[in-house]
PDB file of N, CA and C in Angstrom:
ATOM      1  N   UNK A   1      21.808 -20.076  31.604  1.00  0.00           N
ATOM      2  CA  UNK A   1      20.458 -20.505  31.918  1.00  0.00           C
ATOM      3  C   UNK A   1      19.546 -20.165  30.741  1.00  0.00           C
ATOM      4  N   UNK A   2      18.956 -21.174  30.337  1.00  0.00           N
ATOM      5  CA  UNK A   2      18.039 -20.898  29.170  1.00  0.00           C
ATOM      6  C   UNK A   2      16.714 -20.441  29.443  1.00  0.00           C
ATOM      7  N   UNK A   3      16.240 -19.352  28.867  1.00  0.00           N
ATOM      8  CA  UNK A   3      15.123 -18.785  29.000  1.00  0.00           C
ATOM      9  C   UNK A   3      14.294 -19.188  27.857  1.00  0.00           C
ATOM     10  N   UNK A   4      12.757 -18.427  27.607  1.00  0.00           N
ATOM     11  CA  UNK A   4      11.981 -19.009  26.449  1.00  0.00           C
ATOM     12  C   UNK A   4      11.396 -18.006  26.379  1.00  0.00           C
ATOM     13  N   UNK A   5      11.407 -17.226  24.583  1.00  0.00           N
ATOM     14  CA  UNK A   5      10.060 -15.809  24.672  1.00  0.00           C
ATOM     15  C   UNK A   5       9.301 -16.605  23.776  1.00  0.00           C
ATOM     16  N   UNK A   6       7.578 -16.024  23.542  1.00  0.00           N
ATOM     17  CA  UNK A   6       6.827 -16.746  22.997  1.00  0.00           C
ATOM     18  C   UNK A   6       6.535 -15.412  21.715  1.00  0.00           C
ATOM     19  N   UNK A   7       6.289 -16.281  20.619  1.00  0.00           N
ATOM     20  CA  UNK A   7       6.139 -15.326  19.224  1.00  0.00           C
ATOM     21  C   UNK A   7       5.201 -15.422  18.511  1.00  0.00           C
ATOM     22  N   UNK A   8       4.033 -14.687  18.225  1.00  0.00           N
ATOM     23  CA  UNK A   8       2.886 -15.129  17.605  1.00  0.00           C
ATOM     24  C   UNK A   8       3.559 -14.780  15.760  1.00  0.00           C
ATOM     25  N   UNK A   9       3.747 -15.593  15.045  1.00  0.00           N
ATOM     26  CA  UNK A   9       4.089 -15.399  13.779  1.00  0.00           C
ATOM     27  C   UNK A   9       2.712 -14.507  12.832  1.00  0.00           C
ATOM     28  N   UNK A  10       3.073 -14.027  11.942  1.00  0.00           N
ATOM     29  CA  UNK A  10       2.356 -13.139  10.936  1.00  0.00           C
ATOM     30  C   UNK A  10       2.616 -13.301   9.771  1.00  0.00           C
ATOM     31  N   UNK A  11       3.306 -14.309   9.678  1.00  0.00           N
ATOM     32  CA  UNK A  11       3.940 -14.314   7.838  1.00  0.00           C
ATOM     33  C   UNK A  11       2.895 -14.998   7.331  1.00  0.00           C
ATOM     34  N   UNK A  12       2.182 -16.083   7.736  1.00  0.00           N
ATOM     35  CA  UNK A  12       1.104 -16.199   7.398  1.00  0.00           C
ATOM     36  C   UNK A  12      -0.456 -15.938   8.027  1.00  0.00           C
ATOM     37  N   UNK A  13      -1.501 -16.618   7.622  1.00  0.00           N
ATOM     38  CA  UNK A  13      -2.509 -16.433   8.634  1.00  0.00           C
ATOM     39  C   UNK A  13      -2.788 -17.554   9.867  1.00  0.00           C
ATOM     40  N   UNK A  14      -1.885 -18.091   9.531  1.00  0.00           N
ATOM     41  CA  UNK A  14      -1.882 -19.154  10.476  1.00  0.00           C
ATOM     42  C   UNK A  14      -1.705 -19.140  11.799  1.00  0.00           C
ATOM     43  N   UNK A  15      -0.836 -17.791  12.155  1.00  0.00           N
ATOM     44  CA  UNK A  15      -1.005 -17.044  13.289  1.00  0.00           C
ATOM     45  C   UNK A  15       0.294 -18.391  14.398  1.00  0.00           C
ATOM     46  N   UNK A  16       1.261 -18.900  14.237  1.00  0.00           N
ATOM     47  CA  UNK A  16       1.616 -19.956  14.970  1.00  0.00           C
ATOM     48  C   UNK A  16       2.094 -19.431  16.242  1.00  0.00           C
ATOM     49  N   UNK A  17       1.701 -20.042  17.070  1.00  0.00           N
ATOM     50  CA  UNK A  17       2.421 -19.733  18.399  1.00  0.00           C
ATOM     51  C   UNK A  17       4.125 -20.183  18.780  1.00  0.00           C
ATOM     52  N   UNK A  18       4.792 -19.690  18.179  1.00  0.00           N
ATOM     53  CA  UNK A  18       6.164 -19.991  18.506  1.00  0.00           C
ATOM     54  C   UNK A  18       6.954 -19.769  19.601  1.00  0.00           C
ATOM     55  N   UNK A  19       7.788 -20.507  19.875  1.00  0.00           N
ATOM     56  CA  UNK A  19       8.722 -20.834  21.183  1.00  0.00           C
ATOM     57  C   UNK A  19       9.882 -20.793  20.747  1.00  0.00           C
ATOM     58  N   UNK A  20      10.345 -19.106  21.371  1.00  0.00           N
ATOM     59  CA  UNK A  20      12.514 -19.278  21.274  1.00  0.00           C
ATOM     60  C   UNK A  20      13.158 -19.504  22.294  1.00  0.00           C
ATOM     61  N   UNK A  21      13.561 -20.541  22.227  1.00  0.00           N
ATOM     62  CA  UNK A  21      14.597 -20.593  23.743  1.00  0.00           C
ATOM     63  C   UNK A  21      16.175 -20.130  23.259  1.00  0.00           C
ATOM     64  N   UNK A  22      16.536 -19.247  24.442  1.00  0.00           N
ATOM     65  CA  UNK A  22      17.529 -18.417  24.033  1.00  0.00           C
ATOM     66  C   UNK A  22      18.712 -18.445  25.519  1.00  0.00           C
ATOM     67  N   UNK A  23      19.733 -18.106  25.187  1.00  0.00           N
ATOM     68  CA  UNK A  23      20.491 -18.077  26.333  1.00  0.00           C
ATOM     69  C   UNK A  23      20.910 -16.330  26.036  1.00  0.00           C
ATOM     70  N   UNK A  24      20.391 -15.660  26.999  1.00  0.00           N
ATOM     71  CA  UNK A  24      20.799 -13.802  26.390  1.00  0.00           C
ATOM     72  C   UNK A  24      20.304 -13.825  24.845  1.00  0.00           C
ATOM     73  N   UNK A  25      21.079 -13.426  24.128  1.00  0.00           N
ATOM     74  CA  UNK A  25      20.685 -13.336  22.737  1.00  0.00           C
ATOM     75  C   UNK A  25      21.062 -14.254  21.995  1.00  0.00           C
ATOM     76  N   UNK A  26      21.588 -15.296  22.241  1.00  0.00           N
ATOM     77  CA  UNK A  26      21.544 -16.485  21.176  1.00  0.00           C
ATOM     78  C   UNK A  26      20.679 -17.391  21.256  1.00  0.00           C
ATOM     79  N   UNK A  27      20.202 -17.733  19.910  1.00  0.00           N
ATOM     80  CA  UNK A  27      19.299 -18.983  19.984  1.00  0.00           C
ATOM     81  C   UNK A  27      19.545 -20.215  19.802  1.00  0.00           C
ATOM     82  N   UNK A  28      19.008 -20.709  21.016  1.00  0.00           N
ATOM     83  CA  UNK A  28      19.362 -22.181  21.053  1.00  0.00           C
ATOM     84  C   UNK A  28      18.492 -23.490  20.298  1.00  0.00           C
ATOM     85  N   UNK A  29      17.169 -23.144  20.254  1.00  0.00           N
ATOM     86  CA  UNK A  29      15.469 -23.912  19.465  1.00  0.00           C
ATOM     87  C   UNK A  29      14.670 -22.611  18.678  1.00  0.00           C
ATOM     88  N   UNK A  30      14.072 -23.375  18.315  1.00  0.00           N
ATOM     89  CA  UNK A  30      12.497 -22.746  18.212  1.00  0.00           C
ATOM     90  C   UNK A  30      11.565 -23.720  17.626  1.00  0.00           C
ATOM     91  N   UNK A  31      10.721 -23.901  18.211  1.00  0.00           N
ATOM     92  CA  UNK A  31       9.449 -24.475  18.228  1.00  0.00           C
ATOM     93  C   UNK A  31       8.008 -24.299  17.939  1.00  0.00           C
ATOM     94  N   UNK A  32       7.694 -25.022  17.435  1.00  0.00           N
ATOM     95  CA  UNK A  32       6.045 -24.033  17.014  1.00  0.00           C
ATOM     96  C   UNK A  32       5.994 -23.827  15.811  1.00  0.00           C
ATOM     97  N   UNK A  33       6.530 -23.446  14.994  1.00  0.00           N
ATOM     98  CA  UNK A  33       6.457 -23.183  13.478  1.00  0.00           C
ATOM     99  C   UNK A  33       5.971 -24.433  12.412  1.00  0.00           C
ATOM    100  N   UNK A  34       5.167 -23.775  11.498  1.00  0.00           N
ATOM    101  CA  UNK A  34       5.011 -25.201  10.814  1.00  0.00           C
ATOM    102  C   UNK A  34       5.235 -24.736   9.117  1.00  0.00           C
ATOM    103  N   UNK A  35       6.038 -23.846   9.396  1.00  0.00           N
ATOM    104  CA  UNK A  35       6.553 -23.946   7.976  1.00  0.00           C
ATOM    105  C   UNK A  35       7.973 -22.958   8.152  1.00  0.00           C
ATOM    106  N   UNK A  36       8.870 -23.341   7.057  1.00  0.00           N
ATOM    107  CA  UNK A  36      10.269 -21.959   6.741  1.00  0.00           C
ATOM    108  C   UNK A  36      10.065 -20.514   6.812  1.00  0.00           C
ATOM    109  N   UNK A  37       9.058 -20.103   6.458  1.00  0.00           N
ATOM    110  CA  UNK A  37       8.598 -18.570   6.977  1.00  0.00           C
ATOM    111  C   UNK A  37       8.574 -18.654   8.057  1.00  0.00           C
ATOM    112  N   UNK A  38       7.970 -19.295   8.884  1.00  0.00           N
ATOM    113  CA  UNK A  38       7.430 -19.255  10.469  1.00  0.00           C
ATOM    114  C   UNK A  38       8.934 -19.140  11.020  1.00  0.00           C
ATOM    115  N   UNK A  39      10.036 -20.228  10.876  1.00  0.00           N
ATOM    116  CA  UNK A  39      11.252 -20.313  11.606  1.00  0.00           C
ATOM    117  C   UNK A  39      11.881 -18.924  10.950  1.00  0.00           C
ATOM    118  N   UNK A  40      11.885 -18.482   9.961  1.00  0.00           N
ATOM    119  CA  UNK A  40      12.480 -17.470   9.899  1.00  0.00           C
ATOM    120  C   UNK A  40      12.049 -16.219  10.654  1.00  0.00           C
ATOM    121  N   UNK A  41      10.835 -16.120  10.525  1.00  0.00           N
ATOM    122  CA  UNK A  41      10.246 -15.009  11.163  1.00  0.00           C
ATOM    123  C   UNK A  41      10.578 -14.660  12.794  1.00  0.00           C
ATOM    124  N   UNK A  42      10.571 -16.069  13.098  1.00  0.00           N
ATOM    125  CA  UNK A  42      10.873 -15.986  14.535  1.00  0.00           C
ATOM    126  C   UNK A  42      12.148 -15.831  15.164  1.00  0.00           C
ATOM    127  N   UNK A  43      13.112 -16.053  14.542  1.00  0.00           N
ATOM    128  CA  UNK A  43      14.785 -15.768  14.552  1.00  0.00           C
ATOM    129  C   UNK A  43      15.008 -14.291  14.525  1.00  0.00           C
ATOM    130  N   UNK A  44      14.348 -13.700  13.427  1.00  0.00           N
ATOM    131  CA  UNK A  44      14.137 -12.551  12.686  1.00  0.00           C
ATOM    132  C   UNK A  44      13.507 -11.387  13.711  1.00  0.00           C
ATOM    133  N   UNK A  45      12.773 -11.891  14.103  1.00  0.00           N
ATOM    134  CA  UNK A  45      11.843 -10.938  15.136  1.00  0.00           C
ATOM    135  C   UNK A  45      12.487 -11.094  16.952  1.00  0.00           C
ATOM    136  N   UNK A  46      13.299 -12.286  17.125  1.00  0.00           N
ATOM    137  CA  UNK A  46      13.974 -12.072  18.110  1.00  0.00           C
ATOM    138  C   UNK A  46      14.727 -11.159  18.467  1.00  0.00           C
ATOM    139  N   UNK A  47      15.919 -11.810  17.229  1.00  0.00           N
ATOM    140  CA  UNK A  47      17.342 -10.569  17.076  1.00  0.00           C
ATOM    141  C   UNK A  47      17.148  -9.448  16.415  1.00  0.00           C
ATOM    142  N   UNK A  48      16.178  -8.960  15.693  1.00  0.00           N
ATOM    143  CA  UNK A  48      15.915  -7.958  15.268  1.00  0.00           C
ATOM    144  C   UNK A  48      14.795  -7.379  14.715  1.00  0.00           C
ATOM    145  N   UNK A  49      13.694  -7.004  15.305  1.00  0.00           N
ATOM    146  CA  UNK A  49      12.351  -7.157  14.687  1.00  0.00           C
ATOM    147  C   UNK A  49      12.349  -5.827  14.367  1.00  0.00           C
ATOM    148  N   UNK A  50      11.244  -5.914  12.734  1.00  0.00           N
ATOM    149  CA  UNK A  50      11.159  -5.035  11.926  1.00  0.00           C
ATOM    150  C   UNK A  50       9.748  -5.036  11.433  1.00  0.00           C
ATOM    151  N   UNK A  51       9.523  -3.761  10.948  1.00  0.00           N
ATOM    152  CA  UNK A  51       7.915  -3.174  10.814  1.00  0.00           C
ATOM    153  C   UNK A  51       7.822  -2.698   9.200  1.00  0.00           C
ATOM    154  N   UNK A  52       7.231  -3.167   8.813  1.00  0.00           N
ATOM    155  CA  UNK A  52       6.310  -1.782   7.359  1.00  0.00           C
ATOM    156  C   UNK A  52       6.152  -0.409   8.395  1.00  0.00           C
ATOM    157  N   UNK A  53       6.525   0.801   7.707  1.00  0.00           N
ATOM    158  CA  UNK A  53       5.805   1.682   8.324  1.00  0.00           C
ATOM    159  C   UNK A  53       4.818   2.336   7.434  1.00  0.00           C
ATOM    160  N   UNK A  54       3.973   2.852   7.321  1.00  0.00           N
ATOM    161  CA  UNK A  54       2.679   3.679   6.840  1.00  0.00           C
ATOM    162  C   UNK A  54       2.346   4.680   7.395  1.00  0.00           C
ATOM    163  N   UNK A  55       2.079   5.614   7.056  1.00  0.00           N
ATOM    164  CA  UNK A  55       1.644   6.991   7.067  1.00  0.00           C
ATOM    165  C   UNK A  55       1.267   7.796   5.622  1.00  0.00           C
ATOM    166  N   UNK A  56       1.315   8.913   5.752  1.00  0.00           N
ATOM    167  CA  UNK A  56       0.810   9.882   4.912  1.00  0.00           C
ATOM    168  C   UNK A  56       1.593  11.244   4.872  1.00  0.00           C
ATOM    169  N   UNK A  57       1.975  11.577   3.687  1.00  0.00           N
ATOM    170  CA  UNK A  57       2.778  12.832   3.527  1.00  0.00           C
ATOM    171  C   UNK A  57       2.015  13.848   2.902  1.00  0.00           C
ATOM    172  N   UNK A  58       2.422  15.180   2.988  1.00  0.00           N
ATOM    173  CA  UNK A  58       1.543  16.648   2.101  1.00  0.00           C
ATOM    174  C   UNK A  58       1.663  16.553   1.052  1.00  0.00           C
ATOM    175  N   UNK A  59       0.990  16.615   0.443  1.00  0.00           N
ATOM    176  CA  UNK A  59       0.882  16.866  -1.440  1.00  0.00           C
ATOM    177  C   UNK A  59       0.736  18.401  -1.489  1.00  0.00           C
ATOM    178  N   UNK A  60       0.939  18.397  -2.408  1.00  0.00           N
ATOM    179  CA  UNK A  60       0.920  20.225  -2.862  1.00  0.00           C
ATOM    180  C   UNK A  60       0.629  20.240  -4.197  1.00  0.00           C
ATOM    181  N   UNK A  61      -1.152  20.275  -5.152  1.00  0.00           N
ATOM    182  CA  UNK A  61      -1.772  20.770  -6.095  1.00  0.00           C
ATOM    183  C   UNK A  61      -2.337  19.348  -6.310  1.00  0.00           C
ATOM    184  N   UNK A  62      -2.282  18.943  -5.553  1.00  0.00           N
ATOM    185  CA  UNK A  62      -3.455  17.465  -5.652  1.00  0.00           C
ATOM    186  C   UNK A  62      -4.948  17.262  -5.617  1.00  0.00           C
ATOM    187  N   UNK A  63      -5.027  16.087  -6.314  1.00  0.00           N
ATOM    188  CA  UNK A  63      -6.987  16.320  -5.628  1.00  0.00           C
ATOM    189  C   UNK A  63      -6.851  15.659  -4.198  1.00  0.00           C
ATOM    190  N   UNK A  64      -5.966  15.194  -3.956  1.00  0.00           N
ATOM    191  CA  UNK A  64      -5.955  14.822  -2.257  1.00  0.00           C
ATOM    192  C   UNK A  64      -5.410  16.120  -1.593  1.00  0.00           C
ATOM    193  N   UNK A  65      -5.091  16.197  -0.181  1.00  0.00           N
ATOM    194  CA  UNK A  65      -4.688  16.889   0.386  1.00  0.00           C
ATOM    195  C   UNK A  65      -3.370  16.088   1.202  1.00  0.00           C
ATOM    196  N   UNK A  66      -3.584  15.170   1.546  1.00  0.00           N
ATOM    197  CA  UNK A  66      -2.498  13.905   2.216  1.00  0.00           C
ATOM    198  C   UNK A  66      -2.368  12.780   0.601  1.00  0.00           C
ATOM    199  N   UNK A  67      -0.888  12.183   1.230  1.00  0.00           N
ATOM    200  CA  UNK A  67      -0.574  11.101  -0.063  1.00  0.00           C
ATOM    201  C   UNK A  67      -0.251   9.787   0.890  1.00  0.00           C
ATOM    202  N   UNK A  68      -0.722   9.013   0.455  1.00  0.00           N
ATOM    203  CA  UNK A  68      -0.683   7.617   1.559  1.00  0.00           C
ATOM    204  C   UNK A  68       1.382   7.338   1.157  1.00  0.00           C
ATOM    205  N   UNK A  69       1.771   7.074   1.947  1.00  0.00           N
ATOM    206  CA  UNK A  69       3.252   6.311   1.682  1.00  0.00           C
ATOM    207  C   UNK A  69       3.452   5.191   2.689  1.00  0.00           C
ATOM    208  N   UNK A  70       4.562   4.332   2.461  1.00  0.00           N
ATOM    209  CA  UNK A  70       5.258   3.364   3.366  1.00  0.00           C
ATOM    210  C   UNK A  70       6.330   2.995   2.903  1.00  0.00           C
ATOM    211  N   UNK A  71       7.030   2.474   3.711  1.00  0.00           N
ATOM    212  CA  UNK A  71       8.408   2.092   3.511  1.00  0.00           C
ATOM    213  C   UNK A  71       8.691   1.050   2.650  1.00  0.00           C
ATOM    214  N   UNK A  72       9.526   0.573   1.805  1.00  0.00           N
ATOM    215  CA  UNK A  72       9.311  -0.132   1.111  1.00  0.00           C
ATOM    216  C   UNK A  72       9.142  -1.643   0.903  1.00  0.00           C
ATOM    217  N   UNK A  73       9.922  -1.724   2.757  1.00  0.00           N
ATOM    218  CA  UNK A  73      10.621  -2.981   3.199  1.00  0.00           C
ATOM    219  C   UNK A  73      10.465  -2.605   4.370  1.00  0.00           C
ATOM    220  N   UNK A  74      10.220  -4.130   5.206  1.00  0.00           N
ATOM    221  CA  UNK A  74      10.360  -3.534   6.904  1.00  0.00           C
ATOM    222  C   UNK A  74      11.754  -2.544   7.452  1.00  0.00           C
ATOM    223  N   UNK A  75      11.666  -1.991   7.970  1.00  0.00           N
ATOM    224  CA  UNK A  75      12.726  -1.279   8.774  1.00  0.00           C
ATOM    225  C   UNK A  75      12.954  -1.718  10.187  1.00  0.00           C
ATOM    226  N   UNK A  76      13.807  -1.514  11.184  1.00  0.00           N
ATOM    227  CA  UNK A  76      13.916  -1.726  12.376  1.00  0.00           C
ATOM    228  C   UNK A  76      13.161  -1.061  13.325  1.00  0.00           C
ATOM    229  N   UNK A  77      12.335  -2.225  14.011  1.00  0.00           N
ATOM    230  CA  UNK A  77      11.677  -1.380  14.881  1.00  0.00           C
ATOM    231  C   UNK A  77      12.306   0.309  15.952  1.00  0.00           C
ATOM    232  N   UNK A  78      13.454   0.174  16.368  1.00  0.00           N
ATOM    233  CA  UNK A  78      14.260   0.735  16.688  1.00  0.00           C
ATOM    234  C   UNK A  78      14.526   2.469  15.976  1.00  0.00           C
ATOM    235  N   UNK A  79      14.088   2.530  14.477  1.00  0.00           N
ATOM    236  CA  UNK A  79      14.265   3.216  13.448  1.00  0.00           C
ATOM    237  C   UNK A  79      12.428   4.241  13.556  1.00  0.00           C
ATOM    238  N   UNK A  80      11.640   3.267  14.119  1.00  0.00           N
ATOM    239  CA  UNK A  80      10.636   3.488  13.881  1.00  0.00           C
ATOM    240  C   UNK A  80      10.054   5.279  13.850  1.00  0.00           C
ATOM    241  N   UNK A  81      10.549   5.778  15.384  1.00  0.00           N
ATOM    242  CA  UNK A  81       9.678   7.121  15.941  1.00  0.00           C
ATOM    243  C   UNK A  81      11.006   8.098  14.747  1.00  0.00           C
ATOM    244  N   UNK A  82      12.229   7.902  14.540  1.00  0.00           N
ATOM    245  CA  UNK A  82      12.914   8.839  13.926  1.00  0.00           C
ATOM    246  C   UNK A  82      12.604   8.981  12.461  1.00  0.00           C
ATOM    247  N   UNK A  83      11.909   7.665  11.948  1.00  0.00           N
ATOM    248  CA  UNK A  83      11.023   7.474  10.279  1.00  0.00           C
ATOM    249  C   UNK A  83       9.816   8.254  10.429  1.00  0.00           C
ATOM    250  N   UNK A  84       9.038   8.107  11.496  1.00  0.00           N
ATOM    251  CA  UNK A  84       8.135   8.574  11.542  1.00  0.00           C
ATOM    252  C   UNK A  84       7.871  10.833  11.307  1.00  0.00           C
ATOM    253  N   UNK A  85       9.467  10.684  12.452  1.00  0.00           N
ATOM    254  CA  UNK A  85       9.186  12.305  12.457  1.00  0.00           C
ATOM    255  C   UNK A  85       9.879  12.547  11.255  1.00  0.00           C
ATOM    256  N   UNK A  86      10.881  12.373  10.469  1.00  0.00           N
ATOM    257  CA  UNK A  86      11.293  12.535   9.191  1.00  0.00           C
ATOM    258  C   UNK A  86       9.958  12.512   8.447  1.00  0.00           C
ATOM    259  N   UNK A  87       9.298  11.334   8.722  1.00  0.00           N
ATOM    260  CA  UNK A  87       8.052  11.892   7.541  1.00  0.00           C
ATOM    261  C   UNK A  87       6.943  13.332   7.755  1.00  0.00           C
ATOM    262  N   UNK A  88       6.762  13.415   8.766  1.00  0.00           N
ATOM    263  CA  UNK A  88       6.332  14.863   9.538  1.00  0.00           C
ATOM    264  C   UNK A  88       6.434  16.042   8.311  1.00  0.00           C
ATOM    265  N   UNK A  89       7.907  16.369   7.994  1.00  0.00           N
ATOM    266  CA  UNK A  89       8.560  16.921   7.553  1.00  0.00           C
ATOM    267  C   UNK A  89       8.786  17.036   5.978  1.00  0.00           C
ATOM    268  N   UNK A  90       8.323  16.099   5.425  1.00  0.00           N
ATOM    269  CA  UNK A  90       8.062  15.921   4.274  1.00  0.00           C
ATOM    270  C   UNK A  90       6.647  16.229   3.033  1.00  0.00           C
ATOM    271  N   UNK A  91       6.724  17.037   2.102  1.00  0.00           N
ATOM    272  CA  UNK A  91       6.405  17.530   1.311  1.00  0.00           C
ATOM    273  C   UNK A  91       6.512  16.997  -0.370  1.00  0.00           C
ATOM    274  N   UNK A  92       5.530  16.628  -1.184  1.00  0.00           N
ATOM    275  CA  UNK A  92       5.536  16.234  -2.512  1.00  0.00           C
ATOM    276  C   UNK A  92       4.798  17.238  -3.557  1.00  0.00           C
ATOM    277  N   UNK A  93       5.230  17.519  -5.281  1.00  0.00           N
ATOM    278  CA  UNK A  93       4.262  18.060  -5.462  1.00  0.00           C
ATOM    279  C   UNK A  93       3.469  17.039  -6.392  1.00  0.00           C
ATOM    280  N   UNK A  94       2.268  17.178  -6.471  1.00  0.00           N
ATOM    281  CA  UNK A  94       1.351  16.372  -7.495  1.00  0.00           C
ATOM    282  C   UNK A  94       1.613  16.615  -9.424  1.00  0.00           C
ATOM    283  N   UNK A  95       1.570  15.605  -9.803  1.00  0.00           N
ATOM    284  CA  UNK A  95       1.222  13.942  -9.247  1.00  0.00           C
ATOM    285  C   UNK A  95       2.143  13.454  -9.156  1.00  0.00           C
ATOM    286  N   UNK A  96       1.736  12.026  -8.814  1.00  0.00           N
ATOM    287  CA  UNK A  96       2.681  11.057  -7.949  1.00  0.00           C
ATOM    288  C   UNK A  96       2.151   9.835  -8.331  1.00  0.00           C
ATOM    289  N   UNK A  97       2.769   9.193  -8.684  1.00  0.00           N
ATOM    290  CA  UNK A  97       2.379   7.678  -9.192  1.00  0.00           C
ATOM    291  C   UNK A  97       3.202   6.421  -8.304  1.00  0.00           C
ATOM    292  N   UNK A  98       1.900   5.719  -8.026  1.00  0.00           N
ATOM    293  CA  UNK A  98       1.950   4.627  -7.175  1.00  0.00           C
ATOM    294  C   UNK A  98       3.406   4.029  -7.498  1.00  0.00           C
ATOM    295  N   UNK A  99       4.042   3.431  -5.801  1.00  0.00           N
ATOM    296  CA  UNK A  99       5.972   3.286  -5.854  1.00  0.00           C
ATOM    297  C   UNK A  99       6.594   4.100  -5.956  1.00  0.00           C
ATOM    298  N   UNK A 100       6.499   5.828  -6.705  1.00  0.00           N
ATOM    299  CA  UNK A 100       7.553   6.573  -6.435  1.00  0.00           C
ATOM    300  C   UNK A 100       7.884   6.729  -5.413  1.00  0.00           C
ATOM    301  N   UNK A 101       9.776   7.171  -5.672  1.00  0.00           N
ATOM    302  CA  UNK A 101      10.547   6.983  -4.496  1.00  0.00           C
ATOM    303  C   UNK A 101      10.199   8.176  -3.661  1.00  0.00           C
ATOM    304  N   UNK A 102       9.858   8.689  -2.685  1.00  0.00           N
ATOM    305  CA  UNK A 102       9.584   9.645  -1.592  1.00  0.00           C
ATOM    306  C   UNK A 102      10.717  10.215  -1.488  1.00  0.00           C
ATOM    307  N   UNK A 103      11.416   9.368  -0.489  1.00  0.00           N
ATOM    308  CA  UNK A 103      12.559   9.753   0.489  1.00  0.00           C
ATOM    309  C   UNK A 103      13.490   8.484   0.041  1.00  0.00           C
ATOM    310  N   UNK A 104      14.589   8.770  -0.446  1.00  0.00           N
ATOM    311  CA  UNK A 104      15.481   7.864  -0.457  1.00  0.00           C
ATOM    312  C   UNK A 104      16.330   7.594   1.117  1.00  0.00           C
ATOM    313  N   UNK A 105      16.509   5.801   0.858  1.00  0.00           N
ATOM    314  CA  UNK A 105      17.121   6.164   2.410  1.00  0.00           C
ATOM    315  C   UNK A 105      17.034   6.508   3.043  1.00  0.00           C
ATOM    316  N   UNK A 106      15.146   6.588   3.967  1.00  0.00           N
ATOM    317  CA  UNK A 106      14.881   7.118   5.163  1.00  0.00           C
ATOM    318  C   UNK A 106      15.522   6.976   6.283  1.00  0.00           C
ATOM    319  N   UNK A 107      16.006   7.922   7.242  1.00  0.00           N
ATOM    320  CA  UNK A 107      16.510   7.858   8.216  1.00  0.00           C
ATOM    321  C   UNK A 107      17.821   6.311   8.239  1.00  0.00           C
ATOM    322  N   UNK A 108      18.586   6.753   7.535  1.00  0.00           N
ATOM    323  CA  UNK A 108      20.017   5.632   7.042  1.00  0.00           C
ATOM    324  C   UNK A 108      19.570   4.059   7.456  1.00  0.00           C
ATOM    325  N   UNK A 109      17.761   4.026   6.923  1.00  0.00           N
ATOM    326  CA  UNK A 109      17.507   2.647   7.169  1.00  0.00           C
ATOM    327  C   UNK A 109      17.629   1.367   5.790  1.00  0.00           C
ATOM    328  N   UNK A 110      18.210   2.271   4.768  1.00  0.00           N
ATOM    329  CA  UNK A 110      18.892   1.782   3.172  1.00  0.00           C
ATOM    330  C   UNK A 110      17.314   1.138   2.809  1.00  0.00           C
ATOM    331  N   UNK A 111      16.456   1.752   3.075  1.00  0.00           N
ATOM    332  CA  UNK A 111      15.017   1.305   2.517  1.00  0.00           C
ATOM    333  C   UNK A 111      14.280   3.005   2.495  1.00  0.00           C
ATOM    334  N   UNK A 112      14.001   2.564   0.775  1.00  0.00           N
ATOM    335  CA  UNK A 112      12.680   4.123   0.382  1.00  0.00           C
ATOM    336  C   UNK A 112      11.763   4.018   1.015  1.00  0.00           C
ATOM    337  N   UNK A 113      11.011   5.334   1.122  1.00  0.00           N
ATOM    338  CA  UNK A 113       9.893   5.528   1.393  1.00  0.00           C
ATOM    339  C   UNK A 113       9.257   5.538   0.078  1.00  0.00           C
ATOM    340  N   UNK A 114       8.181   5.033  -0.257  1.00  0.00           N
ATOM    341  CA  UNK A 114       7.419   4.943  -1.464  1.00  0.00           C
ATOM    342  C   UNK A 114       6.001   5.694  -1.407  1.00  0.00           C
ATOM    343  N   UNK A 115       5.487   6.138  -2.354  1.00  0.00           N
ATOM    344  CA  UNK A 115       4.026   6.415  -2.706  1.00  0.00           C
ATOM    345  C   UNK A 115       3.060   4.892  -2.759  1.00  0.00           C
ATOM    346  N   UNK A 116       2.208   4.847  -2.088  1.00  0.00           N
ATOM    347  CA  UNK A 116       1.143   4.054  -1.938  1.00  0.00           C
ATOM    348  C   UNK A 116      -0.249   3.963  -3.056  1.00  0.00           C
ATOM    349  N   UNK A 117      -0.855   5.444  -3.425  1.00  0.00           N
ATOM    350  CA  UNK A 117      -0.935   5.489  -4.625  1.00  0.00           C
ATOM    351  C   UNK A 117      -1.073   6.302  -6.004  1.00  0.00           C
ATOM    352  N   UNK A 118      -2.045   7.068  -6.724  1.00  0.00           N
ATOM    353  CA  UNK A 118      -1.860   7.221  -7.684  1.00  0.00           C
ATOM    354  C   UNK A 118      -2.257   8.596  -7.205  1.00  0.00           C
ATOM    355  N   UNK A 119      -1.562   9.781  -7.323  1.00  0.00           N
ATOM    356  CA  UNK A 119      -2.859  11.366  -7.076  1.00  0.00           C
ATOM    357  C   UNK A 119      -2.180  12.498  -8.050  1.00  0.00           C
ATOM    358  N   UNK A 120      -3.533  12.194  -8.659  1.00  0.00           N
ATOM    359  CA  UNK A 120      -3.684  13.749  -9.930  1.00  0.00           C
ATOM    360  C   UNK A 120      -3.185  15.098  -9.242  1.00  0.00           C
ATOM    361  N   UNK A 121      -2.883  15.431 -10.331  1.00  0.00           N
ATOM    362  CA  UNK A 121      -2.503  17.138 -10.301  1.00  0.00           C
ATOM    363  C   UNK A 121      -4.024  17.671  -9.879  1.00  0.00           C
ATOM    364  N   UNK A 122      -4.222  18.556  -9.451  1.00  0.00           N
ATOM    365  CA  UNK A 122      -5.933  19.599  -9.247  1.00  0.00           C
ATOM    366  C   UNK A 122      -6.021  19.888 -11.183  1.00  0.00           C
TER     367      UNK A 122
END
């Protein structure tokens, strides 16, 4: 029996309202998209939807006190709360220049955590 979930796309601003009709987890359509991002996104976010994550890690002799980071690449939503408390836990010392690697291979999601941006030594 074919069912239908509805997907608001984000790859662009176009915001499309997409339609997967699926039997369990296979897909059978999708509808709504008006471009190759859109159909991908929506396949993508069915069988496996994935997030940027963002947060902020400790610096130690910075003129900040927090260092903005994110992942480098979406990760699995699924991955999300165990990325999150791994970052908890994490410590840098200053400086740090925007893209350095953080954490290699956060939580065995084969995507860095990166520096967001640039923070001086004190």
């Amino acid at each position: 029996m074919s069912e239908q979930t509805k997907i608001i796309c984000t790859s662009c601003p176009r915001g499309c309202q997409i339609t997967v009709t699926h039997e369990g987890k296979k897909i059978t359509d999708v509808t709504g998209y008006t471009c190759k991002r859109g159909l991908s996104y929506a396949k993508d976010e069915f069988t496996l939807p994935k997030r940027v994550v963002t947060s902020t890690v400790r610096i130690n002799g910075g003129e900040l006190v927090m260092l903005p980071v994110r992942t480098a690449e979406a990760i699995p939503k699924n991955k999300i709360f165990d990325c999150v408390k791994a970052i908890c836990n994490i410590s840098v010392d200053a400086p740090v220049i925007i893209g350095t690697v953080i954490c290699l291979n956060i939580c065995g999601t084969n995507v860095n955590l990166i520096a967001s941006r640039d923070v001086n030594a004190k």
